[in-house]
Protein backbone atom coordinates (compact mmCIF):
# COMPACT_ATOMS: atom_id res chain seq x y z
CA UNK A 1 -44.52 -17.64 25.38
CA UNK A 2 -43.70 -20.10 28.20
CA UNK A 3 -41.13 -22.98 26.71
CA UNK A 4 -39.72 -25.46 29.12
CA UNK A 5 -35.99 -26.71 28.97
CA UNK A 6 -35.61 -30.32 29.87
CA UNK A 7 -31.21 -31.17 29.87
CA UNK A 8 -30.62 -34.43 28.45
CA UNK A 9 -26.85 -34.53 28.36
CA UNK A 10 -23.92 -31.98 29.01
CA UNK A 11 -22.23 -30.97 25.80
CA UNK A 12 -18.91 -29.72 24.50
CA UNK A 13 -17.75 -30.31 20.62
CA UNK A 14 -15.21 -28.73 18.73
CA UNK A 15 -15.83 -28.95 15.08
CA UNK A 16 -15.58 -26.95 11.69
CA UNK A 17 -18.75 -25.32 10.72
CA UNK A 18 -19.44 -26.63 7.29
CA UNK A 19 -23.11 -24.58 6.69
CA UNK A 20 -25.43 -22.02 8.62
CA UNK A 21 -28.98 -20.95 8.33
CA UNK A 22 -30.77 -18.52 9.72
CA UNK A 23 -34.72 -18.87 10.73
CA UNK A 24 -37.14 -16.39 11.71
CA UNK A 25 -40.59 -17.40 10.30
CA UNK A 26 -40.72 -21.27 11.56
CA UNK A 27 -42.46 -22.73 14.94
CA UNK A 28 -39.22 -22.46 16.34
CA UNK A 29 -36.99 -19.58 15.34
CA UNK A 30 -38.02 -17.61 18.23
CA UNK A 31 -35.99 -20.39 20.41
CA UNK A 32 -33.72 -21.14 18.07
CA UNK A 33 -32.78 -18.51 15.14
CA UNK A 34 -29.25 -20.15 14.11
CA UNK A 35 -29.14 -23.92 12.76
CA UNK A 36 -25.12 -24.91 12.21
CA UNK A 37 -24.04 -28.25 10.16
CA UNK A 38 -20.99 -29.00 11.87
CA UNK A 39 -18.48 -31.68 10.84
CA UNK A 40 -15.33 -32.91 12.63
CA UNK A 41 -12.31 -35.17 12.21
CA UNK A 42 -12.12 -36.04 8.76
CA UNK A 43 -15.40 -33.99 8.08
CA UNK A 44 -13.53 -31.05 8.82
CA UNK A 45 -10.93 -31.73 6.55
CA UNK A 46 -10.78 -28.90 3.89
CA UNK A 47 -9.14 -31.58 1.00
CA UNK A 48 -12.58 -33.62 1.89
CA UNK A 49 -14.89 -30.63 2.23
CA UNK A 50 -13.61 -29.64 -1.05
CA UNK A 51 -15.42 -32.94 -2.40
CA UNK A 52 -18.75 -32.24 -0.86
CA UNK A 53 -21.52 -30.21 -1.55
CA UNK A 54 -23.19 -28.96 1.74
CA UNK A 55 -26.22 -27.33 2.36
CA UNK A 56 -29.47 -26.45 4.85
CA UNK A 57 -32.93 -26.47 4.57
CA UNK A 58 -36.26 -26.48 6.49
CA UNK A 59 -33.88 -27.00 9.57
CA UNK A 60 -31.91 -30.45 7.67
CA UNK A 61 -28.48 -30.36 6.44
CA UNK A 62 -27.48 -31.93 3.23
CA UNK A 63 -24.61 -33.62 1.17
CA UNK A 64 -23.83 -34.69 -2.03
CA UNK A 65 -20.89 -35.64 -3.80
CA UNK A 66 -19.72 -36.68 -7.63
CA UNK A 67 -19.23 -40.34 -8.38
CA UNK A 68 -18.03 -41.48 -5.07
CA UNK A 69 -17.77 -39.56 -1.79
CA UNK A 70 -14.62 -38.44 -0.56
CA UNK A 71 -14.92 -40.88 2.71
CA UNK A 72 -16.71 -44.03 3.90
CA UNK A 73 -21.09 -42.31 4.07
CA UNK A 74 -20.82 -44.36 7.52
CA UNK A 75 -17.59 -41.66 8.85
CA UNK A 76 -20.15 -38.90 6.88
CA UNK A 77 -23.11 -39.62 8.60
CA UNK A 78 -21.27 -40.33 12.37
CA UNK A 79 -18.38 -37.20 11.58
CA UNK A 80 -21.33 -34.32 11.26
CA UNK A 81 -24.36 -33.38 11.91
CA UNK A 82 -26.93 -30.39 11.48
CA UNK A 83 -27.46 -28.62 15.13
CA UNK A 84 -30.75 -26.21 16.79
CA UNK A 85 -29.17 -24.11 18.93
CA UNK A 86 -30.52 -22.28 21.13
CA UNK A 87 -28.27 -19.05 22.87
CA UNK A 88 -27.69 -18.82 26.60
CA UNK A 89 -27.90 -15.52 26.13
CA UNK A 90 -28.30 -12.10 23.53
CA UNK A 91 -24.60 -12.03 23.36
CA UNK A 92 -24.16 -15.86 22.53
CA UNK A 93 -27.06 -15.08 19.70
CA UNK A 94 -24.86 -12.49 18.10
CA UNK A 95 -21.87 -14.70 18.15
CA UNK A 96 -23.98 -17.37 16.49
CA UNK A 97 -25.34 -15.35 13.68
CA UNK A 98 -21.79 -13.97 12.99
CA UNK A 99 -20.27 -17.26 11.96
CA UNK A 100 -19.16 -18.38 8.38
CA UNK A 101 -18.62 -21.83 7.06
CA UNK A 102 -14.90 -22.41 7.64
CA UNK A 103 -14.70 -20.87 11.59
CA UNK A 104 -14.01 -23.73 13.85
CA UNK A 105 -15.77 -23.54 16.75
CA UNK A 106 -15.95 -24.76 20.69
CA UNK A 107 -19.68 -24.86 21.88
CA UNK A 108 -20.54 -25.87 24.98
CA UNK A 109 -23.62 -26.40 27.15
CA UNK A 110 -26.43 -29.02 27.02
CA UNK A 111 -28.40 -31.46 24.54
CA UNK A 112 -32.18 -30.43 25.59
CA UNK A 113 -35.74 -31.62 24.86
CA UNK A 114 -38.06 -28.35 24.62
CA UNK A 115 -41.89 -27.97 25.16
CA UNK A 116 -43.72 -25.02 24.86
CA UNK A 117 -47.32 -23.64 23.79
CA UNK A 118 -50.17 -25.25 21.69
CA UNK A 119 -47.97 -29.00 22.09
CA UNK A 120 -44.77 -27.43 20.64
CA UNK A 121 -42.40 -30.67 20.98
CA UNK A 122 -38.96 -30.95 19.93
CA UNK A 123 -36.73 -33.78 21.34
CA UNK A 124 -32.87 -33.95 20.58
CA UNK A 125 -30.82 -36.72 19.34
CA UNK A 126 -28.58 -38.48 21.77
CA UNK A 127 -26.66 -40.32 19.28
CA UNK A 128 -24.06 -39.88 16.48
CA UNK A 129 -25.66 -42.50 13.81
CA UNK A 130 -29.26 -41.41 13.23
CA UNK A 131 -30.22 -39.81 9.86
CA UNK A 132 -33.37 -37.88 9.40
CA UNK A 133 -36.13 -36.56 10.93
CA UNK A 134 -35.27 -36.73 14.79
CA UNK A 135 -31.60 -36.90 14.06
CA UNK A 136 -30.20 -33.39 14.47
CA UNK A 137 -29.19 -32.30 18.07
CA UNK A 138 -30.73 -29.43 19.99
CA UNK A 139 -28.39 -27.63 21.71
CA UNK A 140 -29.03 -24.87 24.18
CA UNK A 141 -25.52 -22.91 24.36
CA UNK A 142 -23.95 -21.45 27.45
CA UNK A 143 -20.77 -20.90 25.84
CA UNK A 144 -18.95 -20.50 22.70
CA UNK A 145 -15.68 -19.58 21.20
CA UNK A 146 -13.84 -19.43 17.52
CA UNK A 147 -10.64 -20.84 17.34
């Protein structure tokens, strides 16, 4: 299958990993088999995280809280985010699959729009206040590391 890498943007983010799914049936689990919802500063806070329910599906990432949420939904929305990620390589696909809600993690390599067979098209975000469809950010991995 030929798929084409297109770098938008170099990345680097440390951040707690709040959820992870695993996909191996949809058009692009072949690319990328490991989505991660990742949160940072006060989104990685466990006395916040504690507050929040967090979950994955069909390659989103959801919240919810009871009553109010723990912080403003603005710092929510522009603190986390759900993440494609493709590995750099077998060993960085293994490291992937192997992490837990909790690990904090370094990642670092490049925001990417990918192309591929039969008009496969999937463009990454570029910015931290979308929401949606479109929003999440497609990151091919070169490295990665647990703190």
């Amino acid at each position: 299958m030929k798929i084409s890498y297109q770098p938008v943007a170099s990345f680097e983010l440390e951040a707690r990993v709040l959820a992870k799914r695993l996909y191996r049936y949809d058009a692009a689990a072949a690319i990328s088999p490991v989505d991660l919802a990742l949160g940072w500063g006060r989104m990685s806070d466990t006395d916040v995280l504690r507050k929040l329910k967090i979950w994955q599906a069909d390659r989103f990432y959801f919240y919810a809280w009871f009553r109010e949420p723990p912080i403003p939904l603005g710092e929510i929305v522009a603190s986390s985010t759900n993440m494609h990620l493709i590995p750099g390589n077998p060993n960085i696909e293994l490291r992937l699959k192997r992490l837990k809600p909790g690990h904090l993690v370094w990642i670092k390599g490049y925001l990417v729009h990918v192309t591929g067979p039969r008009g496969f098209s999937w463009r990454t975000s570029t910015v931290r206040t979308d929401t949606g469809n479109g929003a999440c950010e497609i990151v091919w991995v070169a490295d990665l590391r647990v703190r």
